[in-house]
Protein backbone atom coordinates (compact mmCIF):
# COMPACT_ATOMS: atom_id res chain seq x y z
CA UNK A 1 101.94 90.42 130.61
CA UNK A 2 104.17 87.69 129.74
CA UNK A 3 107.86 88.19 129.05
CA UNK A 4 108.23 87.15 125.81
CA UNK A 5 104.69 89.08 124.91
CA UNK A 6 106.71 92.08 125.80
CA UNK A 7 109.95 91.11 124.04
CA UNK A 8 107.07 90.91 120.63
CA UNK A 9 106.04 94.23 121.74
CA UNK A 10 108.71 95.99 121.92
CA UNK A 11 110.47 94.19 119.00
CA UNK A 12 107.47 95.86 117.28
CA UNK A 13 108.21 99.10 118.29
CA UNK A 14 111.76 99.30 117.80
CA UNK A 15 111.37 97.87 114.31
CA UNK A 16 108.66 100.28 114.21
CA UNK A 17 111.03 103.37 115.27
CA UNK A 18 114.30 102.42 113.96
CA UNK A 19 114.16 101.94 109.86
CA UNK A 20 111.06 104.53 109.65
CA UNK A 21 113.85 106.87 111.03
CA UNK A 22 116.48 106.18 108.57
CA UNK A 23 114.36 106.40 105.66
CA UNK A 24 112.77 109.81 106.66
CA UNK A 25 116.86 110.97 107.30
CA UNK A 26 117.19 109.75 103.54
CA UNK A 27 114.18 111.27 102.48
CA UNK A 28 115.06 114.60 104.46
CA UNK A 29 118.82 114.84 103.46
CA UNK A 30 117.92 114.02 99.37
CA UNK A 31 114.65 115.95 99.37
CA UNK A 32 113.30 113.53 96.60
CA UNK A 33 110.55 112.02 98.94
CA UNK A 34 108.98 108.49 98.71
CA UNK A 35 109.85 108.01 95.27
CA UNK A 36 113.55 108.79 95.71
CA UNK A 37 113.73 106.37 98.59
CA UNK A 38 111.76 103.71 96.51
CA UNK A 39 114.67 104.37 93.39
CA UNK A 40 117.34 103.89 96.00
CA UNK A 41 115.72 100.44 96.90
CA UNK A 42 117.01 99.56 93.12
CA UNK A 43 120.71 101.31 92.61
CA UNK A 44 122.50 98.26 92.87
CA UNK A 45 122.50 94.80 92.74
CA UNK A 46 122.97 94.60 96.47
CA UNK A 47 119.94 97.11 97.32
CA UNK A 48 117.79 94.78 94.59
CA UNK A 49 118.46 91.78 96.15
CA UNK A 50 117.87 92.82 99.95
CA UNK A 51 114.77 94.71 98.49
CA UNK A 52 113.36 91.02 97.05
CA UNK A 53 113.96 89.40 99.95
CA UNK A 54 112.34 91.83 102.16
CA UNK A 55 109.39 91.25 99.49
CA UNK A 56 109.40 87.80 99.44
CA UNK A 57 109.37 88.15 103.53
CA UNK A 58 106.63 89.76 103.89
CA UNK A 59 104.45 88.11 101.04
CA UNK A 60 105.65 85.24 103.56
CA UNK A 61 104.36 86.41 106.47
CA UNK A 62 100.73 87.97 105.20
CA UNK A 63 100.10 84.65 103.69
CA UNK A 64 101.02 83.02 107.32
CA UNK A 65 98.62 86.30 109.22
CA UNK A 66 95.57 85.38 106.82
CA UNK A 67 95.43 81.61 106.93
CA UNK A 68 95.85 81.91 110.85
CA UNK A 69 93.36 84.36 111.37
CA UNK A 70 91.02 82.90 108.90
CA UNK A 71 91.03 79.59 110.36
CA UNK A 72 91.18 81.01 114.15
CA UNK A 73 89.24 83.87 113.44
CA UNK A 74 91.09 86.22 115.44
CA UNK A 75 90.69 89.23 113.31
CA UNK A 76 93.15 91.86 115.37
CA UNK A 77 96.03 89.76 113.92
CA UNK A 78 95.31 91.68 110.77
CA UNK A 79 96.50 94.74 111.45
CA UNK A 80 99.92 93.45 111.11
CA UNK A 81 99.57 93.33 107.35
CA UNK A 82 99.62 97.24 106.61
CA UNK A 83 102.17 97.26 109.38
CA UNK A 84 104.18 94.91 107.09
CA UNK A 85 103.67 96.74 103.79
CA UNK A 86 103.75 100.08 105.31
CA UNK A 87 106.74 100.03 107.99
CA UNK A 88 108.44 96.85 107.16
CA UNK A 89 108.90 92.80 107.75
CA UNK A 90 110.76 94.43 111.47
CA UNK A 91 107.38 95.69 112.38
CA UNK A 92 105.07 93.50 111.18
CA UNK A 93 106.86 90.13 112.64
CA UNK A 94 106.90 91.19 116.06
CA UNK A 95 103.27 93.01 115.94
CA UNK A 96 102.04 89.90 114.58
CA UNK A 97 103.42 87.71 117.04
CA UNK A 98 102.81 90.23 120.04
CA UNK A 99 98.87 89.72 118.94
CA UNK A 100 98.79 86.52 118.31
CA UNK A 101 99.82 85.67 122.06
CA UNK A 102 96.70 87.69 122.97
CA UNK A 103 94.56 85.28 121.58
């Protein structure tokens, strides 16, 4: 494998790892679940703002997955869309790019 196929990789996994950790400390330490993490997304102007852009990101970046694997029709690059939506942007990237080498 490539070096910079496993630098995708394992950017994958670490942004895989990483935030999915903090959230389930925050989710753990204030007991209010998915909902209470999804309210702290909003508090502030700051958390707003970072929240949007993470959005916008990832909007971004599905749009990118679906006209490249429509027109290419390399269909495992889709899996990186739930991994966007469900882990985050740090996930997603990386996956995306880690598959996309592979075809």
């Amino acid at each position: 494998m490539a070096p910079l196929r496993m630098l995708w990789l394992a950017l994958a996994i670490w942004g895989a790892i990483h935030p999915m950790y903090w959230f389930v400390t925050y989710m753990a330490e204030t007991g209010t679940g998915l909902s209470g993490l999804i309210d702290a997304w909003y508090v502030n102007a700051s958390t707003t703002g970072l929240t949007w852009d993470l959005t916008i990101a990832a909007v971004t970046l599905t749009a990118w997955i679906l006209a490249e694997c429509l027109g290419r029709r390399h269909w495992a690059g889709l899996i990186a869309i739930p991994a966007t939506f469900c882990i985050g942007v740090s996930c997603g990237l990386p996956l995306y790019l880690f598959l996309r080498r592979a075809g």
